[in-house]
Protein backbone atom coordinates (compact mmCIF):
# COMPACT_ATOMS: atom_id res chain seq x y z
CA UNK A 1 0.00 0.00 0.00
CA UNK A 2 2.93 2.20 0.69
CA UNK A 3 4.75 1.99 -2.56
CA UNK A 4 1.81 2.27 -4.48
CA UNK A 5 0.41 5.19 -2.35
CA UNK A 6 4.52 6.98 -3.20
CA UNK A 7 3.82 5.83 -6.40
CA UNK A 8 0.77 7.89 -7.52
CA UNK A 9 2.27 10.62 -5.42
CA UNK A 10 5.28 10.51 -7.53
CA UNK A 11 3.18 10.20 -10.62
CA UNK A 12 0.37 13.23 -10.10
CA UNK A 13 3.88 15.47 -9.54
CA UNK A 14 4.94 14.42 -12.93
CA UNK A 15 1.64 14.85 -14.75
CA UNK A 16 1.32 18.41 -13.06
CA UNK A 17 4.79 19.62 -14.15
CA UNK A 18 5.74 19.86 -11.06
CA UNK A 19 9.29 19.05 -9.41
CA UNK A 20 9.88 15.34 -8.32
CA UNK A 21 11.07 15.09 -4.94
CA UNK A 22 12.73 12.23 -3.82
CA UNK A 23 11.48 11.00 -0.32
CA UNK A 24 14.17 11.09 1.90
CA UNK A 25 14.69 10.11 5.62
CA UNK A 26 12.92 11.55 8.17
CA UNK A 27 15.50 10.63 10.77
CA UNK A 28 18.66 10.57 9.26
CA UNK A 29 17.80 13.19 6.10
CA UNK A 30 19.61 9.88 3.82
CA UNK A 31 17.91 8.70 0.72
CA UNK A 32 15.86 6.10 0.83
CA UNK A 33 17.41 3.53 -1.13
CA UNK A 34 16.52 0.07 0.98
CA UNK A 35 13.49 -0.94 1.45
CA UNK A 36 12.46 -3.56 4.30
CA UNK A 37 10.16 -6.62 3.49
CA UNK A 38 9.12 -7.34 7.22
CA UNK A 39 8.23 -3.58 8.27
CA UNK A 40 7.61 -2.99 4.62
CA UNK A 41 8.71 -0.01 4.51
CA UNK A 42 11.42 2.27 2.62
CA UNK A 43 14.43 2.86 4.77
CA UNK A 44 18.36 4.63 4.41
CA UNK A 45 21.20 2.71 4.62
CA UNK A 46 22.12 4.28 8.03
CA UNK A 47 18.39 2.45 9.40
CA UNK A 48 19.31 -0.60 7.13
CA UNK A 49 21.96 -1.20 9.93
CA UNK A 50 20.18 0.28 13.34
CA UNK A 51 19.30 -2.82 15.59
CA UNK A 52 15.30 -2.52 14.35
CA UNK A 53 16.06 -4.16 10.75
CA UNK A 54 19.36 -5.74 11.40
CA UNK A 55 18.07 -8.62 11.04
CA UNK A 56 15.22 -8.05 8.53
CA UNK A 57 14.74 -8.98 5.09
CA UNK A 58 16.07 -6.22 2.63
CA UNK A 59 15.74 -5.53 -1.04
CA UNK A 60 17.03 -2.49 -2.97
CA UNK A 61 14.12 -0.05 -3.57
CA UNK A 62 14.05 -0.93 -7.91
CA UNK A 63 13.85 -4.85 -6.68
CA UNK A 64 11.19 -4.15 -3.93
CA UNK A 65 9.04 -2.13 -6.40
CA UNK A 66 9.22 -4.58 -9.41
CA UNK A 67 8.26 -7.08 -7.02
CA UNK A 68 5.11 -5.30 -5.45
CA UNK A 69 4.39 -4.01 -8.97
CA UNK A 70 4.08 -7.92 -10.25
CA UNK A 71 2.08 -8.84 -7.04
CA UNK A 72 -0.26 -5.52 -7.78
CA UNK A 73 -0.78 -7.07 -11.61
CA UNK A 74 -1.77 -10.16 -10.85
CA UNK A 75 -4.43 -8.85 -7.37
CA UNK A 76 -5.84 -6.47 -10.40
CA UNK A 77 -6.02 -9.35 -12.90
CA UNK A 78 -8.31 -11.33 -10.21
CA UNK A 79 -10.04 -8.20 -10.11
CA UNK A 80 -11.11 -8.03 -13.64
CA UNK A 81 -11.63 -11.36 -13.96
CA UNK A 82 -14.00 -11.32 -10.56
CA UNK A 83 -15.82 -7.82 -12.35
CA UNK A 84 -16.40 -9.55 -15.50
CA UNK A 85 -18.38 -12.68 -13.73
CA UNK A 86 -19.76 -10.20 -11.48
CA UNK A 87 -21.05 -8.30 -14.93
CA UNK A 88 -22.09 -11.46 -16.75
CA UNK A 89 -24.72 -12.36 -13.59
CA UNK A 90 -26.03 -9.16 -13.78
CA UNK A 91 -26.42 -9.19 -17.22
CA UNK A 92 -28.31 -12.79 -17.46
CA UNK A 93 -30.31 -11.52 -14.29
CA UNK A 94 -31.47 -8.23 -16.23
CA UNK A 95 -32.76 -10.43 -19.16
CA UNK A 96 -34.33 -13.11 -17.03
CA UNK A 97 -36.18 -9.95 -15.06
CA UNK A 98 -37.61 -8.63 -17.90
């Protein structure tokens, strides 16, 4: 939910013209270059090695982002394809009702 709530954040920006900002660290003011499968969340390098997410799970932000992008494609896929049966019952309902 995170990376695709960044995402169309980064995305209305671009289609207003306006300047990209790259989200940064809160904390340590580092770019946010790691991101953390367990707290799923986008972290700096100087987090990456804090005691919290030592021992966590880590992906670089381009790996973490193709990944949730391929897991967001397929949840929409089953989406459509749930719609469409959805719209197909309706559709032999309508003509049975009338």
């Amino acid at each position: 939910a995170r990376v695709l709530e960044i995402a169309k954040r980064l995305s209305l920006q671009a289609a207003r013209g306006e300047a990209v900002e790259e989200e940064g660290c809160k904390r340590h003011r580092e770019p946010l270059k790691v991101f953390c499968k367990e707290d799923e969340a986008f972290i700096c390098v100087i987090c990456r090695e804090s005691r919290a997410h030592r021992s966590h799970t880590m992906l670089p932000v381009q790996d973490a982002v193709q990944e949730y992008k391929g897991q967001i494609q397929g949840h929409l896929q089953a989406l459509k394809e749930d719609r469409d049966k959805l719209l197909g019952f309706r559709e032999v309902e309508m003509r049975r009702s009338w």
